[in-house]
C-alpha atoms as a PDB file:
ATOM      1  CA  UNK A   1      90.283 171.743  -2.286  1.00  0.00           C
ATOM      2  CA  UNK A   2      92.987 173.876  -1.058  1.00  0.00           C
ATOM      3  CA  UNK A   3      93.126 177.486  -0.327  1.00  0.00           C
ATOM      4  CA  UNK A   4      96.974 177.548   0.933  1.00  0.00           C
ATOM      5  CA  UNK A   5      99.331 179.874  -1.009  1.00  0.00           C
ATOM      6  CA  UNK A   6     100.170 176.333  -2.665  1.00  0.00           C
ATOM      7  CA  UNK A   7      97.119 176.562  -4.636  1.00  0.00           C
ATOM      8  CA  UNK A   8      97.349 179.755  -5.957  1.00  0.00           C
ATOM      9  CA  UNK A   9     100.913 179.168  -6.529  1.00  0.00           C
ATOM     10  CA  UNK A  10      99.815 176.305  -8.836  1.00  0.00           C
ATOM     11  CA  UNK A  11      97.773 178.497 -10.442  1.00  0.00           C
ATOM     12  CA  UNK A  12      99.959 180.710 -11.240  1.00  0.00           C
ATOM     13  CA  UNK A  13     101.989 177.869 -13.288  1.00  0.00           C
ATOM     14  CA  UNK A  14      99.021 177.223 -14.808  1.00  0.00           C
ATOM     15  CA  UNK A  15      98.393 180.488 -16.406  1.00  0.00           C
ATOM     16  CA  UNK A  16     101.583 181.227 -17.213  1.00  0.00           C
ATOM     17  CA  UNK A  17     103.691 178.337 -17.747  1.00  0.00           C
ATOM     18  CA  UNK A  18     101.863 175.377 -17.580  1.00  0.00           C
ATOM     19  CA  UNK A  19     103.915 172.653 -18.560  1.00  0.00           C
ATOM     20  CA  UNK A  20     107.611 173.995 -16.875  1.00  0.00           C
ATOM     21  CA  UNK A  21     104.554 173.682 -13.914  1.00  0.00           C
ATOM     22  CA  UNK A  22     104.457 169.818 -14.073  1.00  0.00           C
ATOM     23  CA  UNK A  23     108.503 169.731 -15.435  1.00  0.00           C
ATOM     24  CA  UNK A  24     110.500 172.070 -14.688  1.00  0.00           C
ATOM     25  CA  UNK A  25     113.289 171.743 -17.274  1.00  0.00           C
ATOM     26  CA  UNK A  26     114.245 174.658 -19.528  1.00  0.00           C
ATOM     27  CA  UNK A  27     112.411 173.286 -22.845  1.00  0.00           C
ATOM     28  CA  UNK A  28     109.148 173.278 -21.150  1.00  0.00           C
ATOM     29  CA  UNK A  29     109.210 176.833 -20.633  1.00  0.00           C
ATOM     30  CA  UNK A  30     105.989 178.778 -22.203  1.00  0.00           C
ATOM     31  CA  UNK A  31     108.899 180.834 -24.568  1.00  0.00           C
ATOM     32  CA  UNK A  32     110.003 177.611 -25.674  1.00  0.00           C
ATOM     33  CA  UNK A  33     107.075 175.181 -26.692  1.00  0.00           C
ATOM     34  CA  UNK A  34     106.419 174.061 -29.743  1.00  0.00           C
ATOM     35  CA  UNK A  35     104.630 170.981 -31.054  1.00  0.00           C
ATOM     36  CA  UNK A  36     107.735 168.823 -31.270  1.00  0.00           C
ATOM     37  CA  UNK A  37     108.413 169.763 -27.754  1.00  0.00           C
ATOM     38  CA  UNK A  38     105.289 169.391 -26.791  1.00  0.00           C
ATOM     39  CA  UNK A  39     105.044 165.742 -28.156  1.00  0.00           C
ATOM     40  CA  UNK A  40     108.316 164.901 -26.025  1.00  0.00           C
ATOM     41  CA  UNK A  41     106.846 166.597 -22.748  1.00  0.00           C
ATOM     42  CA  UNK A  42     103.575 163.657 -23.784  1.00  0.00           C
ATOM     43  CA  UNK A  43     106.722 160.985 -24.685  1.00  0.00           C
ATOM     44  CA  UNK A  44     108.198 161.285 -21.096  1.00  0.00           C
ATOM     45  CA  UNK A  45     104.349 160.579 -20.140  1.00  0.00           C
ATOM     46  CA  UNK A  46     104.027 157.177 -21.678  1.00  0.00           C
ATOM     47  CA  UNK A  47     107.642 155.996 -20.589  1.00  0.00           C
ATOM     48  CA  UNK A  48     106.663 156.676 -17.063  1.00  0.00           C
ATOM     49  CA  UNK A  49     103.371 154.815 -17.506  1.00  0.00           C
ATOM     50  CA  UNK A  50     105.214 151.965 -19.243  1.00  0.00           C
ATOM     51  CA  UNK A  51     107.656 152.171 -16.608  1.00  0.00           C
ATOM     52  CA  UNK A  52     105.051 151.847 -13.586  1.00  0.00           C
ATOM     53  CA  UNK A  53     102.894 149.436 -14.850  1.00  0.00           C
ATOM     54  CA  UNK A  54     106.553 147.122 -15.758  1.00  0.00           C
ATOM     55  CA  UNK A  55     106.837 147.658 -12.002  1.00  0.00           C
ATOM     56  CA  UNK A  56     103.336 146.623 -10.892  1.00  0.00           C
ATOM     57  CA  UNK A  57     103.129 143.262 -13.228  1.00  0.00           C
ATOM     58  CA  UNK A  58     106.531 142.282 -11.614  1.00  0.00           C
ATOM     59  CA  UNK A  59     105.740 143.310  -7.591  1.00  0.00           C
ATOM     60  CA  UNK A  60     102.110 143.583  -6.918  1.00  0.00           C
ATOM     61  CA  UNK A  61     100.031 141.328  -9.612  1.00  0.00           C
ATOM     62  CA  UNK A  62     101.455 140.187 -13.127  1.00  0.00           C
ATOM     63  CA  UNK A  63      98.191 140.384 -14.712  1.00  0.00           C
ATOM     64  CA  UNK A  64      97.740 143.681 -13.983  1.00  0.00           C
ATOM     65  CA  UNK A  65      95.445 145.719 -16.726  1.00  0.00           C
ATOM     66  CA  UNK A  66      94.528 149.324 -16.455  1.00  0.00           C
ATOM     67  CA  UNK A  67      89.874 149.747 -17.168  1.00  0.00           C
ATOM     68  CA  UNK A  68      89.029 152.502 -14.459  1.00  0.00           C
ATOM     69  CA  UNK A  69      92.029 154.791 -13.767  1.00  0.00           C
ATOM     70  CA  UNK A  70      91.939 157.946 -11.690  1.00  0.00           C
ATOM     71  CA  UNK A  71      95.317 160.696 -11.863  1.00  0.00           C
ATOM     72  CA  UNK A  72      95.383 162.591  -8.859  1.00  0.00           C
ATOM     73  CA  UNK A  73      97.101 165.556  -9.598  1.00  0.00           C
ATOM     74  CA  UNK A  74      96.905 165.856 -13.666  1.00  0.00           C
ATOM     75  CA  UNK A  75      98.382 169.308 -14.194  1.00  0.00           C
ATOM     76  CA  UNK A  76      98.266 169.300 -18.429  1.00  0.00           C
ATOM     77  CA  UNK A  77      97.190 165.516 -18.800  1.00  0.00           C
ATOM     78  CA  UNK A  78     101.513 164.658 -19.124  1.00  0.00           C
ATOM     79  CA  UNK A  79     100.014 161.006 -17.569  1.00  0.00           C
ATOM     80  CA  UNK A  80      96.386 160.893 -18.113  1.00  0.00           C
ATOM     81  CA  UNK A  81      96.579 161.662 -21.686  1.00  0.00           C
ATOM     82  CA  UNK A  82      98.614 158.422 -21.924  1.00  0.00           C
ATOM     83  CA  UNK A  83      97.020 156.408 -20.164  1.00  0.00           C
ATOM     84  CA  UNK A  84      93.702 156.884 -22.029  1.00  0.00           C
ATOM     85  CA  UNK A  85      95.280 155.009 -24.648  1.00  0.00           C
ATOM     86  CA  UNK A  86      95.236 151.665 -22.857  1.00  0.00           C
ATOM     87  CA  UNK A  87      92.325 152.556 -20.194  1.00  0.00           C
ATOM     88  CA  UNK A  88      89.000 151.720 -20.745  1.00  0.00           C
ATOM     89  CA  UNK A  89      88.286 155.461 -18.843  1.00  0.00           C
ATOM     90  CA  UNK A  90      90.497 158.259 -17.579  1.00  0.00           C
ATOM     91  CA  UNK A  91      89.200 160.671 -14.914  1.00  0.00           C
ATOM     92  CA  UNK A  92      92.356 163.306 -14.411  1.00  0.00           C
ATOM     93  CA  UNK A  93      91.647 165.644 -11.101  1.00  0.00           C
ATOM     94  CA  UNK A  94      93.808 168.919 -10.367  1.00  0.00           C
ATOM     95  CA  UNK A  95      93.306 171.976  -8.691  1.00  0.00           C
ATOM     96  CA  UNK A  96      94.142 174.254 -11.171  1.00  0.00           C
ATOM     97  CA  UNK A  97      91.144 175.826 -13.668  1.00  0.00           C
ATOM     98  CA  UNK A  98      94.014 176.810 -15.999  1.00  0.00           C
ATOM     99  CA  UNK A  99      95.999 173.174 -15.873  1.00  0.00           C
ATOM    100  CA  UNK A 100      92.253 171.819 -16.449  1.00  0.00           C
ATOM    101  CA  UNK A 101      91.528 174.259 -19.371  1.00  0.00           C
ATOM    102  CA  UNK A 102      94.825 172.962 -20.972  1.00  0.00           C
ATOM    103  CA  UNK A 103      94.635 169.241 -20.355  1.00  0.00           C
ATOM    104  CA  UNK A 104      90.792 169.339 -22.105  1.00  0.00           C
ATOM    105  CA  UNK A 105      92.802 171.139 -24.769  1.00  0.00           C
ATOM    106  CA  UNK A 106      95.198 168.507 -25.121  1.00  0.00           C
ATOM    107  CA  UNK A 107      92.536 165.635 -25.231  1.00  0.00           C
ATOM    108  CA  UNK A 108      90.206 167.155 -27.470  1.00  0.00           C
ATOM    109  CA  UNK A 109      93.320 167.612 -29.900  1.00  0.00           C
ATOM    110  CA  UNK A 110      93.427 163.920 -29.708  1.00  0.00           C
ATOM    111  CA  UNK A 111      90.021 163.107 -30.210  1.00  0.00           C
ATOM    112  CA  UNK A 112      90.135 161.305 -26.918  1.00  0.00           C
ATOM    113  CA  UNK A 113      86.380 160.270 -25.717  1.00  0.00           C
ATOM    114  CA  UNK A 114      87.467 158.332 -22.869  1.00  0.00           C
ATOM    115  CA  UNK A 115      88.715 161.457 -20.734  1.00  0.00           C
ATOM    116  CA  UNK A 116      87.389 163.820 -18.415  1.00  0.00           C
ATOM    117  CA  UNK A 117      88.970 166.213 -16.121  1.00  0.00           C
ATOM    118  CA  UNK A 118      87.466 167.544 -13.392  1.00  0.00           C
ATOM    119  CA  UNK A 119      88.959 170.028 -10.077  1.00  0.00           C
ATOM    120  CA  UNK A 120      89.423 168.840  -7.162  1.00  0.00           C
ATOM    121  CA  UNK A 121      87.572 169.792  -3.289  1.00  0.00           C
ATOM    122  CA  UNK A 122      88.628 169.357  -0.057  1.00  0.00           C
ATOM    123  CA  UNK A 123      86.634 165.854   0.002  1.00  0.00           C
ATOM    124  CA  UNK A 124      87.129 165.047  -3.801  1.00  0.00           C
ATOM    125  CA  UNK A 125      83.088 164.706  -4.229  1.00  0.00           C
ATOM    126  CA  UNK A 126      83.007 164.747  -7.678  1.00  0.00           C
ATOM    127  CA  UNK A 127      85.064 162.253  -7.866  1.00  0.00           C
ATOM    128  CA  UNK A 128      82.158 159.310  -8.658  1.00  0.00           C
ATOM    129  CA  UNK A 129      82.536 155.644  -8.329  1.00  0.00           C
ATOM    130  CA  UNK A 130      85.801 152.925  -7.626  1.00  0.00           C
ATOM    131  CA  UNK A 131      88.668 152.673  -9.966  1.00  0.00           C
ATOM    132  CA  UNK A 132      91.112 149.742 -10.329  1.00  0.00           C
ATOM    133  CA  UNK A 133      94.162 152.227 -10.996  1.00  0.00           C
ATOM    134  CA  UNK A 134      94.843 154.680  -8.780  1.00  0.00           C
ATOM    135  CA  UNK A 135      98.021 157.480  -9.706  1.00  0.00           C
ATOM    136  CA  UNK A 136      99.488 160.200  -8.919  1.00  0.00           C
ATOM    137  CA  UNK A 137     103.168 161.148  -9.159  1.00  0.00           C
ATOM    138  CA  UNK A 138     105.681 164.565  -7.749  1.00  0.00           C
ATOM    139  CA  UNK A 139     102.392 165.879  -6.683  1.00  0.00           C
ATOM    140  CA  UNK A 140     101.593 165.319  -2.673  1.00  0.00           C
ATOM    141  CA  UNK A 141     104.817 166.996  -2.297  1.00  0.00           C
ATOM    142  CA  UNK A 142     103.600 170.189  -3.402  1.00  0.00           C
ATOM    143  CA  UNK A 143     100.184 169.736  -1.131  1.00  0.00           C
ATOM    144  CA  UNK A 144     100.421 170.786   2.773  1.00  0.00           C
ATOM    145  CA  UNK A 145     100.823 167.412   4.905  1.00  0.00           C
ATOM    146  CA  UNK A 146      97.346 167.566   6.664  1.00  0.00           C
ATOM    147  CA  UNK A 147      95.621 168.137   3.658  1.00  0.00           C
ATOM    148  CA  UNK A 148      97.645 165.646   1.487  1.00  0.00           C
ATOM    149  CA  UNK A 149      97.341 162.907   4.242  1.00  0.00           C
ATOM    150  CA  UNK A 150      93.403 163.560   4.349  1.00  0.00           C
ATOM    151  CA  UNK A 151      93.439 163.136   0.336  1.00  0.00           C
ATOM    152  CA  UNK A 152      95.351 160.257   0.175  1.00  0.00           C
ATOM    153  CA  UNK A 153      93.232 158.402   2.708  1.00  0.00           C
ATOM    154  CA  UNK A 154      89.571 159.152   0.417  1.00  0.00           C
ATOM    155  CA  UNK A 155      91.742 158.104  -2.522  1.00  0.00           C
ATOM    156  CA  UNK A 156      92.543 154.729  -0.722  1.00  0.00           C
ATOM    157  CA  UNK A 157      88.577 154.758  -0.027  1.00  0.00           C
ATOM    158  CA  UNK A 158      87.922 155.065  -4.058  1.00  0.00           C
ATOM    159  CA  UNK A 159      90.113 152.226  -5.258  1.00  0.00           C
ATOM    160  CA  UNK A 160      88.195 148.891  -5.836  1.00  0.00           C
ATOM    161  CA  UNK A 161      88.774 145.997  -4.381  1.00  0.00           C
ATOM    162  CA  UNK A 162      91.636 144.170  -6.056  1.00  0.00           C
ATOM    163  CA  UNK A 163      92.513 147.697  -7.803  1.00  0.00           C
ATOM    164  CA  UNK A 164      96.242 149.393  -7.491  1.00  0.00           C
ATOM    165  CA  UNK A 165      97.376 152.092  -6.672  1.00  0.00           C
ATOM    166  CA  UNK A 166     100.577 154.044  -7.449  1.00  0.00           C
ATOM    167  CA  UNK A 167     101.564 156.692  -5.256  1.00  0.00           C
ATOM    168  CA  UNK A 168     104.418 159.370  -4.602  1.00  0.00           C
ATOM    169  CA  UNK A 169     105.506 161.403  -1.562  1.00  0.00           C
ATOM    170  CA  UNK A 170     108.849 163.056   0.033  1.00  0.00           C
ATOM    171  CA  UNK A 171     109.651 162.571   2.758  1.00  0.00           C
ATOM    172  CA  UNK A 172     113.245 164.433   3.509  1.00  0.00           C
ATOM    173  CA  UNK A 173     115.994 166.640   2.143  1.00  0.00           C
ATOM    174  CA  UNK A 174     119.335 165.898   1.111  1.00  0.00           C
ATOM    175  CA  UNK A 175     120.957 168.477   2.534  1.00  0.00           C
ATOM    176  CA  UNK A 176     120.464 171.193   5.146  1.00  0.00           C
ATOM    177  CA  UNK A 177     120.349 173.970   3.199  1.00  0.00           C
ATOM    178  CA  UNK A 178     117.062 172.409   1.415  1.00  0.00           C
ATOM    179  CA  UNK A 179     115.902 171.816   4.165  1.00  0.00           C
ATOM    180  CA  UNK A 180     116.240 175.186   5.548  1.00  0.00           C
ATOM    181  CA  UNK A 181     115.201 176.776   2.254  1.00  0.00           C
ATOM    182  CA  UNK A 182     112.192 174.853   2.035  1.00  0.00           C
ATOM    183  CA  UNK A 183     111.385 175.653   5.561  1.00  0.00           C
ATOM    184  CA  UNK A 184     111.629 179.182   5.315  1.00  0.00           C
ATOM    185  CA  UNK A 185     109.325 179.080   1.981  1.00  0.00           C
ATOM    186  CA  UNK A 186     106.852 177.583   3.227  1.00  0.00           C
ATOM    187  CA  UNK A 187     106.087 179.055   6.646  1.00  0.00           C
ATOM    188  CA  UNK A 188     108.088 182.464   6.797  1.00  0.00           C
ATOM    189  CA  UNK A 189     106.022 185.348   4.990  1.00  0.00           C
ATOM    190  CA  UNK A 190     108.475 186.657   1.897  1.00  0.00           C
ATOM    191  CA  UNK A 191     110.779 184.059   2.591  1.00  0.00           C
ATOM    192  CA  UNK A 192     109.666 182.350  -0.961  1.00  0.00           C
ATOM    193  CA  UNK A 193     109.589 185.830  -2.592  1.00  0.00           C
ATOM    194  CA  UNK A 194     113.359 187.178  -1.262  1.00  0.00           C
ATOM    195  CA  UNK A 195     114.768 183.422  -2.111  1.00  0.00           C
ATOM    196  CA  UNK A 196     113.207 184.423  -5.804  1.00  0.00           C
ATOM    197  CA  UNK A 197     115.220 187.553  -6.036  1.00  0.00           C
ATOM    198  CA  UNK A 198     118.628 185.796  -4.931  1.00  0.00           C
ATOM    199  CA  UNK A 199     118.078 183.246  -7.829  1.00  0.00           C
ATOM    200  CA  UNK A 200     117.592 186.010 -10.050  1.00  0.00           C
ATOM    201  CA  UNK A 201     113.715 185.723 -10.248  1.00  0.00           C
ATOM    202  CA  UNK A 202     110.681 187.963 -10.460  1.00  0.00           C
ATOM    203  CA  UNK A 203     109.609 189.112  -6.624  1.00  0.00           C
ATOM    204  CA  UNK A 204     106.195 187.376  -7.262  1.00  0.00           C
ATOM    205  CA  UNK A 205     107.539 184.440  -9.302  1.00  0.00           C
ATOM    206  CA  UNK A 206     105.092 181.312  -8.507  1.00  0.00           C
ATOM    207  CA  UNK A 207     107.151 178.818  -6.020  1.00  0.00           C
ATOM    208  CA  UNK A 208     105.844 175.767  -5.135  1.00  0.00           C
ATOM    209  CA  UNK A 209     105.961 174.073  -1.747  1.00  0.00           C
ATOM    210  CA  UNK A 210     108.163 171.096  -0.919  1.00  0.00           C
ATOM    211  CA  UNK A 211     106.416 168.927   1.789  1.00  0.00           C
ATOM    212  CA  UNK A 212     107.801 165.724   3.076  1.00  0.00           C
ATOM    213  CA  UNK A 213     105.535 163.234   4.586  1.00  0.00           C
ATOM    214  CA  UNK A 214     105.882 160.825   7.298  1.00  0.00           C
ATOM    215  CA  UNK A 215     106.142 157.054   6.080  1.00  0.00           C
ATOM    216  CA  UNK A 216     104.885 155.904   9.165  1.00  0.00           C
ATOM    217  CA  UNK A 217     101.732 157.674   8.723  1.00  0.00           C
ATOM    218  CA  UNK A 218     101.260 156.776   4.904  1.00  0.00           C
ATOM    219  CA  UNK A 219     101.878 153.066   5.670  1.00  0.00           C
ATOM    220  CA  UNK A 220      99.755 152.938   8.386  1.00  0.00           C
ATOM    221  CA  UNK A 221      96.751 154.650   6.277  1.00  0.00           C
ATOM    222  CA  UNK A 222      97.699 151.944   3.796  1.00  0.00           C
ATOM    223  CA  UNK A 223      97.713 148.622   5.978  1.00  0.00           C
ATOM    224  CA  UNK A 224      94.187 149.997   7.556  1.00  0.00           C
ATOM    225  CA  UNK A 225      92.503 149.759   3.777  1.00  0.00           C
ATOM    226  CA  UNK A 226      94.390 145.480   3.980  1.00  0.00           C
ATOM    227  CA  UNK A 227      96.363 145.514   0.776  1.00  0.00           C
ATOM    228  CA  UNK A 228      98.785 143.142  -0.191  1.00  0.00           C
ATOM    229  CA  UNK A 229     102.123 142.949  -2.373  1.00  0.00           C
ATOM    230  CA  UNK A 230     103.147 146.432  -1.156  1.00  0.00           C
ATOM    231  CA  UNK A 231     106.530 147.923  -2.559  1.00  0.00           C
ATOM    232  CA  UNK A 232     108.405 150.702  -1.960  1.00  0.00           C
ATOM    233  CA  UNK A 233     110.724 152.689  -4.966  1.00  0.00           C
ATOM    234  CA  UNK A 234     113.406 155.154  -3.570  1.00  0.00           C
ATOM    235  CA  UNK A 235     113.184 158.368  -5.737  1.00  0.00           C
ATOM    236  CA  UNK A 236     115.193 161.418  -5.825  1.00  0.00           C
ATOM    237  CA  UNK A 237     114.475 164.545  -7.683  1.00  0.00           C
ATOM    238  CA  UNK A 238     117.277 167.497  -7.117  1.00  0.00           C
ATOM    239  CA  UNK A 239     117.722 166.249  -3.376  1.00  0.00           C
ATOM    240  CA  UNK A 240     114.206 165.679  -2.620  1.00  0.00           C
ATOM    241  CA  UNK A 241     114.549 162.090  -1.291  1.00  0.00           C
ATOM    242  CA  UNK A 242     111.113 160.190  -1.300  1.00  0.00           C
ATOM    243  CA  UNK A 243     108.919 157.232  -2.395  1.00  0.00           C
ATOM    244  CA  UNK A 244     106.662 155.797  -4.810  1.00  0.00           C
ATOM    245  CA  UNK A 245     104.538 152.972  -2.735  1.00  0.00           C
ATOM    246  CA  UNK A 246     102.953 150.487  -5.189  1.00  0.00           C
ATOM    247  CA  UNK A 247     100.304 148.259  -3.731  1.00  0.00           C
ATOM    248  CA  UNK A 248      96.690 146.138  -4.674  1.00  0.00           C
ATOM    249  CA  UNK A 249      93.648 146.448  -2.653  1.00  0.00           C
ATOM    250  CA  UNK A 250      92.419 143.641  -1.534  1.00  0.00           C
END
């Protein structure tokens, strides 16, 4: 799928610091993984699944059960790993070999047989079939808006009829200097690599992109596909304001 710096950037977590990659706190740094901290990095995982699907049974349909479930965006498996454990099937898509290579790692430690991971292209065609769960979560952000909008839409194509799907995008800053920052990073050549230096980082350090999206344009994409029970959670990670749309096919 994507051959913007983004992807290479991702890459570049994925080789050599996968899971700070998909959170970036301090204990998920390569240097500091072990397998208790490991099995926390899996915890926070199932609390957000528990969370989300609290969220679906209560807004978009109460009897709400996970068979076919697709996680755009997979990184390590930090959601599909979980949800494998109450899905029928799991297909988790990135575009990362190394993210890939790690979450097949984590599975197979598991003995999970209901799992597959597989990358991602520009038109997701591996991606077989309809699911009934559709997810993915602090990962259009990272994806340039054309590209992410054009994703989005075939995922809206793959969800069944009567499916759900779970969703997250940014769409503004919280202050000016993020915005600027951001800016600069993602359309100024260096820009990324100089900011790296002032925070005390390696020239080359991987940086990921911080798109926001345009509501108006997601919702519209959405009401096209006529879904119903549609809701909308404010999020806000480190002054990235942005949504997580919830919504049933119909």
């Amino acid at each position: 799928m994507f051959v913007t710096n983004s992807d290479r950037e991702w890459e570049k977590f994925g080789k050599n610091d996968a899971y700070y990659g998909v959170l970036t706190e301090e204990k998920f740094r390569k240097s500091n993984i072990t397998d208790d901290v490991k099995e926390y990095f899996f915890e926070t995982g199932r609390n957000h699944i528990q969370s989300t699907l609290a969220q679906v049974r209560q807004h978009v349909d109460e009897d709400f059960i996970v068979k076919r479930a697709l996680d755009f965006g997979c990184g390590v498996g930090r959601i599909a790993i979980p949800l494998a454990g109450i899905a029928e099937s799991v297909t988790g898509v990135d575009i990362s070999d190394s993210m890939l290579d790690e979450a097949r790692s984590n599975s197979h430690t598991r003995a999970l047989e209901n799992i597959e991971f597989i990358k991602a292209d520009e038109t997701l065609s591996i991606v077989q079939g309809k699911y009934n769960f559709i997810h993915s979560f602090i990962v259009f952000q990272h994806i340039p808006v054309q590209r992410g909008e054009k994703v989005f839409s075939l995922l809206l194509d793959k969800l069944e009829s009567g499916g759900v799907c779970v969703a997250h995008f940014t769409y503004g800053k919280a202050s000016k200097l993020n915005r600027l920052t951001s800016f600069l990073s993602n359309h100024v050549p260096l820009a990324g690599n100089i900011l790296n230096l002032l925070k005390g980082k390696h020239f080359s350090a991987p940086r990921m992109q911080m798109n926001d999206y345009n509501l108006n344009r997601l919702l519209s994409f959405i009401q096209r596909e006529a879904v119903s029970n549609c809701f909308l959670d404010f999020t806000d990670h480190g002054g990235a304001f942005g949504v997580t749309l919830y919504f049933k096919k119909l």
